[in-house]
PDB file of N, CA and C in Angstrom:
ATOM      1  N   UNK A   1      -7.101 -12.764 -12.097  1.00  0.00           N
ATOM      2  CA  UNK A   1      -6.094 -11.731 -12.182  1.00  0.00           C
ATOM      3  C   UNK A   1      -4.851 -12.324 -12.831  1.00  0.00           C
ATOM      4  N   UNK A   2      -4.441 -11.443 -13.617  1.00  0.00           N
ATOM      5  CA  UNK A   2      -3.059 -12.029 -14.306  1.00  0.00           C
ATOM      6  C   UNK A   2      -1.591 -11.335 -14.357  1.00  0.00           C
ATOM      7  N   UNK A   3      -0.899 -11.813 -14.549  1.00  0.00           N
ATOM      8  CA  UNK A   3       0.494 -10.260 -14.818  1.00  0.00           C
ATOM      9  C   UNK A   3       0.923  -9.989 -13.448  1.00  0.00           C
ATOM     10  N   UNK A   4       0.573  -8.190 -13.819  1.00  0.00           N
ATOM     11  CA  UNK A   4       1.505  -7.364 -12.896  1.00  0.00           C
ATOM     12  C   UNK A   4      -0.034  -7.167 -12.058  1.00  0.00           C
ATOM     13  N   UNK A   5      -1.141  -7.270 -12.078  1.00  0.00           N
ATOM     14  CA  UNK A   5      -2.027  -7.225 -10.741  1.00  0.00           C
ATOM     15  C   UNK A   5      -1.538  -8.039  -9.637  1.00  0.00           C
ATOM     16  N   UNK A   6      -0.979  -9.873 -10.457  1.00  0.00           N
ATOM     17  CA  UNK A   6      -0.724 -10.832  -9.242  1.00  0.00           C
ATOM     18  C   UNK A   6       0.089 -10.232  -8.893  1.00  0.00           C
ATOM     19  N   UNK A   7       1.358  -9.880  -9.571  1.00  0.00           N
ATOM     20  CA  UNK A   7       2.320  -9.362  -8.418  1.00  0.00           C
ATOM     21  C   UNK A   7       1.847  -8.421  -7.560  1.00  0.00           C
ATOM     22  N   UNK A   8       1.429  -7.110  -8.200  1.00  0.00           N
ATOM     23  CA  UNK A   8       1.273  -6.048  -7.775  1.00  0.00           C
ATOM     24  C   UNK A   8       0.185  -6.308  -5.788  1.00  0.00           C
ATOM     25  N   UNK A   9      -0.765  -7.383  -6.105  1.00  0.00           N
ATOM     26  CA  UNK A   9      -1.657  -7.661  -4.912  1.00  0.00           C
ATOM     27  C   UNK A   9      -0.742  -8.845  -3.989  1.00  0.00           C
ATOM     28  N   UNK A  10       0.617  -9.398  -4.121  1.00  0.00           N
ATOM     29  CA  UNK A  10       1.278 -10.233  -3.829  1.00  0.00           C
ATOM     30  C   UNK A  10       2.324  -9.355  -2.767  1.00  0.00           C
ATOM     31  N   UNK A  11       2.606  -7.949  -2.959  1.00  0.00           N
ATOM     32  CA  UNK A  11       3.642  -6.948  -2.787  1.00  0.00           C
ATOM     33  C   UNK A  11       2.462  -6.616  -1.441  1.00  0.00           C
ATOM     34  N   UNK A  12       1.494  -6.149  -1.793  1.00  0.00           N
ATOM     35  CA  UNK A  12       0.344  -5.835  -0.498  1.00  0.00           C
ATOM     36  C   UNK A  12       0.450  -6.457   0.272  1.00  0.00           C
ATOM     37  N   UNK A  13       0.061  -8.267   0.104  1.00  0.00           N
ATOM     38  CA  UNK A  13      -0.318  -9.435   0.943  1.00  0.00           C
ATOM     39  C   UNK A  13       0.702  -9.615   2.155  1.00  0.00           C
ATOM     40  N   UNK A  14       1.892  -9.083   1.703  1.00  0.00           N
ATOM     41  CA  UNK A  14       3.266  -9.238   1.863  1.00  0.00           C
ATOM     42  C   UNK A  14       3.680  -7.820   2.760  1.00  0.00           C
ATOM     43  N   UNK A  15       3.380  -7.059   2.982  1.00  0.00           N
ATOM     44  CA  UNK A  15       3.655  -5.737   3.526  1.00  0.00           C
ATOM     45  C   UNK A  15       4.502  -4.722   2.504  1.00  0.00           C
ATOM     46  N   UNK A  16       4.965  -5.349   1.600  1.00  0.00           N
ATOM     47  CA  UNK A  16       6.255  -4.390   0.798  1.00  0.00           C
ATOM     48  C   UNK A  16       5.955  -3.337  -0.023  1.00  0.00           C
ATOM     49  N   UNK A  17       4.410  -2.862   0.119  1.00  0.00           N
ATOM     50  CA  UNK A  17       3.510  -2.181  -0.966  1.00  0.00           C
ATOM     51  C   UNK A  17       2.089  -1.746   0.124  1.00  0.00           C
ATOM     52  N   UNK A  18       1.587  -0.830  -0.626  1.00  0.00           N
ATOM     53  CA  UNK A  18       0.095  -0.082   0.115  1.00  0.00           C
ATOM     54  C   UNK A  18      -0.770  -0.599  -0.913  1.00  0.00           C
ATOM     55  N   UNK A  19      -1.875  -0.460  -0.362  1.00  0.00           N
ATOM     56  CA  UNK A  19      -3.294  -0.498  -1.686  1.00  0.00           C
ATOM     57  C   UNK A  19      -3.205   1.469  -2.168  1.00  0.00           C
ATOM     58  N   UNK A  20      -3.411   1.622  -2.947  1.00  0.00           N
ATOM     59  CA  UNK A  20      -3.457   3.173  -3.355  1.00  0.00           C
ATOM     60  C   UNK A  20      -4.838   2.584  -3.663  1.00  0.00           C
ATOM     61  N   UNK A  21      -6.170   3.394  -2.064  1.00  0.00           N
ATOM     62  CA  UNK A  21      -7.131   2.824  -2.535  1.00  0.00           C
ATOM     63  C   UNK A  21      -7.882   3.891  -3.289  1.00  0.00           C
ATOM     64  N   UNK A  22      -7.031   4.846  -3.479  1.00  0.00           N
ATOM     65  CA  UNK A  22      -7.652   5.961  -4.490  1.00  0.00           C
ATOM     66  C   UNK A  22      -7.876   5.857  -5.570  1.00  0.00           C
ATOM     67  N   UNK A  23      -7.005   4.732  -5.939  1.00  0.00           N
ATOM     68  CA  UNK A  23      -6.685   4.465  -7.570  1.00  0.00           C
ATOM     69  C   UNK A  23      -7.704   3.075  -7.671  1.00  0.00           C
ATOM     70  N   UNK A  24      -7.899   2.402  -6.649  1.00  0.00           N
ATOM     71  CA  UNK A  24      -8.211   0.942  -7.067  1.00  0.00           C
ATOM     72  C   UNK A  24      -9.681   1.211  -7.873  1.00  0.00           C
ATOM     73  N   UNK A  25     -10.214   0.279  -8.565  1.00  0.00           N
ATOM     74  CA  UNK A  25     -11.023  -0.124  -9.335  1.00  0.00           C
ATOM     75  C   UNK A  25     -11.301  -1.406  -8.998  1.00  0.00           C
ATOM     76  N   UNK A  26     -12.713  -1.738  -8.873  1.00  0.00           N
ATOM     77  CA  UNK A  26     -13.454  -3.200  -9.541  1.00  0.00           C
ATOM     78  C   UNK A  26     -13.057  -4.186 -10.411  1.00  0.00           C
ATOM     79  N   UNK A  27     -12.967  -5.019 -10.484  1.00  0.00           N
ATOM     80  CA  UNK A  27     -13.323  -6.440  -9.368  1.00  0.00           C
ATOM     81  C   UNK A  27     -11.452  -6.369  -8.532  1.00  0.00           C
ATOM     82  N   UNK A  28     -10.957  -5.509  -8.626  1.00  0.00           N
ATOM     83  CA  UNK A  28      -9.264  -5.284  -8.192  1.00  0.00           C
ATOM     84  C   UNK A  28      -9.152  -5.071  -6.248  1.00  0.00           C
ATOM     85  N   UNK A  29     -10.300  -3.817  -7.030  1.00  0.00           N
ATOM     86  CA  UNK A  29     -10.605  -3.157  -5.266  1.00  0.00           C
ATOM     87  C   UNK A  29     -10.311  -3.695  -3.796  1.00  0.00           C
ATOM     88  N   UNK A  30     -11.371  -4.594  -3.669  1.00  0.00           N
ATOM     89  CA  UNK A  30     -11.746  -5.283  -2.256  1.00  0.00           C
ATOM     90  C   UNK A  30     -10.209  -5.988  -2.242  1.00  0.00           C
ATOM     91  N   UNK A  31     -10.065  -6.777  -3.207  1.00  0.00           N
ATOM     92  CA  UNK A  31      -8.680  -8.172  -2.853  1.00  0.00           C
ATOM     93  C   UNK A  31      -7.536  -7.183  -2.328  1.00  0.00           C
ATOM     94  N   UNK A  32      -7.351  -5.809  -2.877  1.00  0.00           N
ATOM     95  CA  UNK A  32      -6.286  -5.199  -2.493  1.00  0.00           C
ATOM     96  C   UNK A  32      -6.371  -4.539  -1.232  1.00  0.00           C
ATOM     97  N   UNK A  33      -7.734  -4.112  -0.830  1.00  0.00           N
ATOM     98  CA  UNK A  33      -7.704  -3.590   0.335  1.00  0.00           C
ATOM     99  C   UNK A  33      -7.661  -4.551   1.485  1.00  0.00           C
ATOM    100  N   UNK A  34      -8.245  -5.242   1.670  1.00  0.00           N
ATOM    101  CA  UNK A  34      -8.244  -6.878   2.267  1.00  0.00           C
ATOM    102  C   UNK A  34      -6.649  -7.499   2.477  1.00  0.00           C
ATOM    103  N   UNK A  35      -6.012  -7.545   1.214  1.00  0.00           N
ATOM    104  CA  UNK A  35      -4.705  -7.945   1.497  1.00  0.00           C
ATOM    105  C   UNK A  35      -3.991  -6.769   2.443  1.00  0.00           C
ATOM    106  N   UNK A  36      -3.887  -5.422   2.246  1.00  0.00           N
ATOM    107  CA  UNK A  36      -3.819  -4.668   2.973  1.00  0.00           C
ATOM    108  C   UNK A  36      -4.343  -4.417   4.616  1.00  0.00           C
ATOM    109  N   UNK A  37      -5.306  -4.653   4.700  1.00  0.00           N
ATOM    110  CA  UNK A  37      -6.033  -4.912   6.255  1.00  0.00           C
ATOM    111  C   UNK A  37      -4.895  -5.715   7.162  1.00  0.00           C
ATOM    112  N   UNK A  38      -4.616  -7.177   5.909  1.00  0.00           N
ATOM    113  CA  UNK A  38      -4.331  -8.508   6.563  1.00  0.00           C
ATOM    114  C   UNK A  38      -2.560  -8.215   6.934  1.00  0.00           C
ATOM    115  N   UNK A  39      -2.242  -7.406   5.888  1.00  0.00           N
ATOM    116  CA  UNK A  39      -0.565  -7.360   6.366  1.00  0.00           C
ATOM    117  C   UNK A  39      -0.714  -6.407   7.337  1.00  0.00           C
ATOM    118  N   UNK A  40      -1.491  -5.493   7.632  1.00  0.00           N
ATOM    119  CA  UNK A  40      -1.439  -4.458   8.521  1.00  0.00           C
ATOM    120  C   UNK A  40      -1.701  -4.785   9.989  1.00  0.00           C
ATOM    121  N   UNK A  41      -2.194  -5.783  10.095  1.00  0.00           N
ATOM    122  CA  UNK A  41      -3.029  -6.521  11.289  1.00  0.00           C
ATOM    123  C   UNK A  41      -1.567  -7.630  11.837  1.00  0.00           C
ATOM    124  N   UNK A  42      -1.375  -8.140  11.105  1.00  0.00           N
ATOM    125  CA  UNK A  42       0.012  -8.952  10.964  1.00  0.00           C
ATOM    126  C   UNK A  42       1.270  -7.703  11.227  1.00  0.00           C
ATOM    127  N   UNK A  43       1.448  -6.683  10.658  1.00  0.00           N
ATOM    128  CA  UNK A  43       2.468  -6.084  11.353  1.00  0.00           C
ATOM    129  C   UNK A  43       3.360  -6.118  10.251  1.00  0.00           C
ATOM    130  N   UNK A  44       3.336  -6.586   8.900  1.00  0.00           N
ATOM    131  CA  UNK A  44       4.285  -7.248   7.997  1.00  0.00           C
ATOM    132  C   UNK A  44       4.694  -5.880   7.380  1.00  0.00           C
ATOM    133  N   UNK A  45       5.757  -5.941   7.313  1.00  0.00           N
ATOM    134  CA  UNK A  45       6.856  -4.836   6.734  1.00  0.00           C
ATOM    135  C   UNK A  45       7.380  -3.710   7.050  1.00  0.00           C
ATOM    136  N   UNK A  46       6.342  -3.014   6.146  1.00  0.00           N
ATOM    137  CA  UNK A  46       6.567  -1.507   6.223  1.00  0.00           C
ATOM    138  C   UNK A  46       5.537  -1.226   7.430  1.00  0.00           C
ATOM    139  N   UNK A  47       4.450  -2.313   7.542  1.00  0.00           N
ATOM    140  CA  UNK A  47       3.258  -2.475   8.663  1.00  0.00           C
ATOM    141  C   UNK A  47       3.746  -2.202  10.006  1.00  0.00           C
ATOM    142  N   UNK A  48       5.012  -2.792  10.380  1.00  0.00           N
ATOM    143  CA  UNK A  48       5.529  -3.118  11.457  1.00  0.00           C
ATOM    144  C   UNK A  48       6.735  -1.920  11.878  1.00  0.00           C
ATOM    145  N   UNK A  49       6.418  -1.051  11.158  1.00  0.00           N
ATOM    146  CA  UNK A  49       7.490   0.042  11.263  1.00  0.00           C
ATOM    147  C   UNK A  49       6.348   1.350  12.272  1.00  0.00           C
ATOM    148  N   UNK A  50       7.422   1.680  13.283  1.00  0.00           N
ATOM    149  CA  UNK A  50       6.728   2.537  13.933  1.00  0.00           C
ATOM    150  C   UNK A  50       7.056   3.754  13.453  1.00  0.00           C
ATOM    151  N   UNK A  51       7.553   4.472  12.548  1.00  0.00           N
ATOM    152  CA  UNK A  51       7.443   5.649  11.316  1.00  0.00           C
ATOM    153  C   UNK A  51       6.982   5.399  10.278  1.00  0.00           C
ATOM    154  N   UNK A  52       6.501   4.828  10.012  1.00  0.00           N
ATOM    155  CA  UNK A  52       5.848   4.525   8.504  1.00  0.00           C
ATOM    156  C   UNK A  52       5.043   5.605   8.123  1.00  0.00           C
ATOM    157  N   UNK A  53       4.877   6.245   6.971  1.00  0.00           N
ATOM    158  CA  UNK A  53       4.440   7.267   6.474  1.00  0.00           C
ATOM    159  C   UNK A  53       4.291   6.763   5.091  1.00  0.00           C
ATOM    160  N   UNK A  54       3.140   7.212   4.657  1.00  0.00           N
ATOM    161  CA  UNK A  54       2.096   7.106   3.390  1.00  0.00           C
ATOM    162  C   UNK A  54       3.295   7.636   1.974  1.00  0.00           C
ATOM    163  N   UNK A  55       3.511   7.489   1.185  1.00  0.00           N
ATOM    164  CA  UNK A  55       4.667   7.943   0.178  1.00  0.00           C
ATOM    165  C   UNK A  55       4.084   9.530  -0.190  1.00  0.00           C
ATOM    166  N   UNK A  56       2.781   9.295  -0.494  1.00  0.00           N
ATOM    167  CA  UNK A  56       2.115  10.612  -0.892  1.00  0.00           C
ATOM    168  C   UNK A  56       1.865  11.648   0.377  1.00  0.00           C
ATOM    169  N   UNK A  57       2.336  11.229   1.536  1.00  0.00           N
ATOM    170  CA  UNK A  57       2.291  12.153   2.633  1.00  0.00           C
ATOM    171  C   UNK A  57       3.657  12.801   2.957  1.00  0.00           C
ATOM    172  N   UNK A  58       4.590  11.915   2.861  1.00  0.00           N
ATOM    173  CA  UNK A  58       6.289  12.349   2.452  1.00  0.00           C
ATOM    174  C   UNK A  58       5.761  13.364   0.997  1.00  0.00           C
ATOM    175  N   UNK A  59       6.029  12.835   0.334  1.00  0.00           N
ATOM    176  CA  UNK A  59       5.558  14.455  -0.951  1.00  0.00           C
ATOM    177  C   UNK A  59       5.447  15.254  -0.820  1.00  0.00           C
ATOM    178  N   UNK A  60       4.410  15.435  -0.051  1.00  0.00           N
ATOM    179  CA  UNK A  60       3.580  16.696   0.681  1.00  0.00           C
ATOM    180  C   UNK A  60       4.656  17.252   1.432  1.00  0.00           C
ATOM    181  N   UNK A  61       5.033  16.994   2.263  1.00  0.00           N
ATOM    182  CA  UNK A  61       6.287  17.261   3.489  1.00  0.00           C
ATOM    183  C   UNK A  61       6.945  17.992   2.482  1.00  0.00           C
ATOM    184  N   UNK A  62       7.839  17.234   1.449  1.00  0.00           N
ATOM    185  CA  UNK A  62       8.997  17.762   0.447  1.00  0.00           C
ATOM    186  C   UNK A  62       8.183  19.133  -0.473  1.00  0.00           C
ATOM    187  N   UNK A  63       6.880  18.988  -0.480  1.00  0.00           N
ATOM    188  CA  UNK A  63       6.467  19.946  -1.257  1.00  0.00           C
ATOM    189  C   UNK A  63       6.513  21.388  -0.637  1.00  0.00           C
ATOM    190  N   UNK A  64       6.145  21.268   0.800  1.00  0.00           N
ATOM    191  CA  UNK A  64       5.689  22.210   1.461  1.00  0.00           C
ATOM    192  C   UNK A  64       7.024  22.932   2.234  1.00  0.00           C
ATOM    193  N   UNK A  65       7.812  22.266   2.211  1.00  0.00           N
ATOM    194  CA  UNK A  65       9.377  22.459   2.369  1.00  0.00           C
ATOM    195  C   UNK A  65       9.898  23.295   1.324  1.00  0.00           C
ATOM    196  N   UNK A  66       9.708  22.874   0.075  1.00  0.00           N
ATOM    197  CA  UNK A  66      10.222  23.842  -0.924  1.00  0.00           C
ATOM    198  C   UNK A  66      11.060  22.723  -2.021  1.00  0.00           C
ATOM    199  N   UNK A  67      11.191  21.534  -1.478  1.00  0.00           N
ATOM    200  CA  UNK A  67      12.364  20.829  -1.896  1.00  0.00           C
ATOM    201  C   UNK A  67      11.506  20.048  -3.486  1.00  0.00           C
TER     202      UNK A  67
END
């Protein structure tokens, strides 16, 4: 992996980011969901927040609101 994947799977590992495992693709997939599992299990970040909400589930909220 090179670029903006390392970062991008570095932001996961880290809690500061989700896997969007809707979007992921092969050979990308597993490492991102995995890093995801591992910060989630750990509690790291946004992990460790007892409101945490999905970005695309806030949307929805704002959509259905009107806003």
């Amino acid at each position: 992996m090179a670029g903006k994947s390392e970062y991008n799977l570095e932001m996961v590992r880290e809690g500061y980011a989700e896997a969007y495992w809707e979007y992921l693709r092969e050979p990308y997939r597993s490492q991102f969901i995995d890093a995801e599992r591992q910060a989630k299990a750990a509690r790291k970040d946004v992990w460790g927040l007892s409101d945490y909400e999905r970005p695309s589930e806030f949307r929805e909220k704002l959509r259905i609101r009107g806003n």
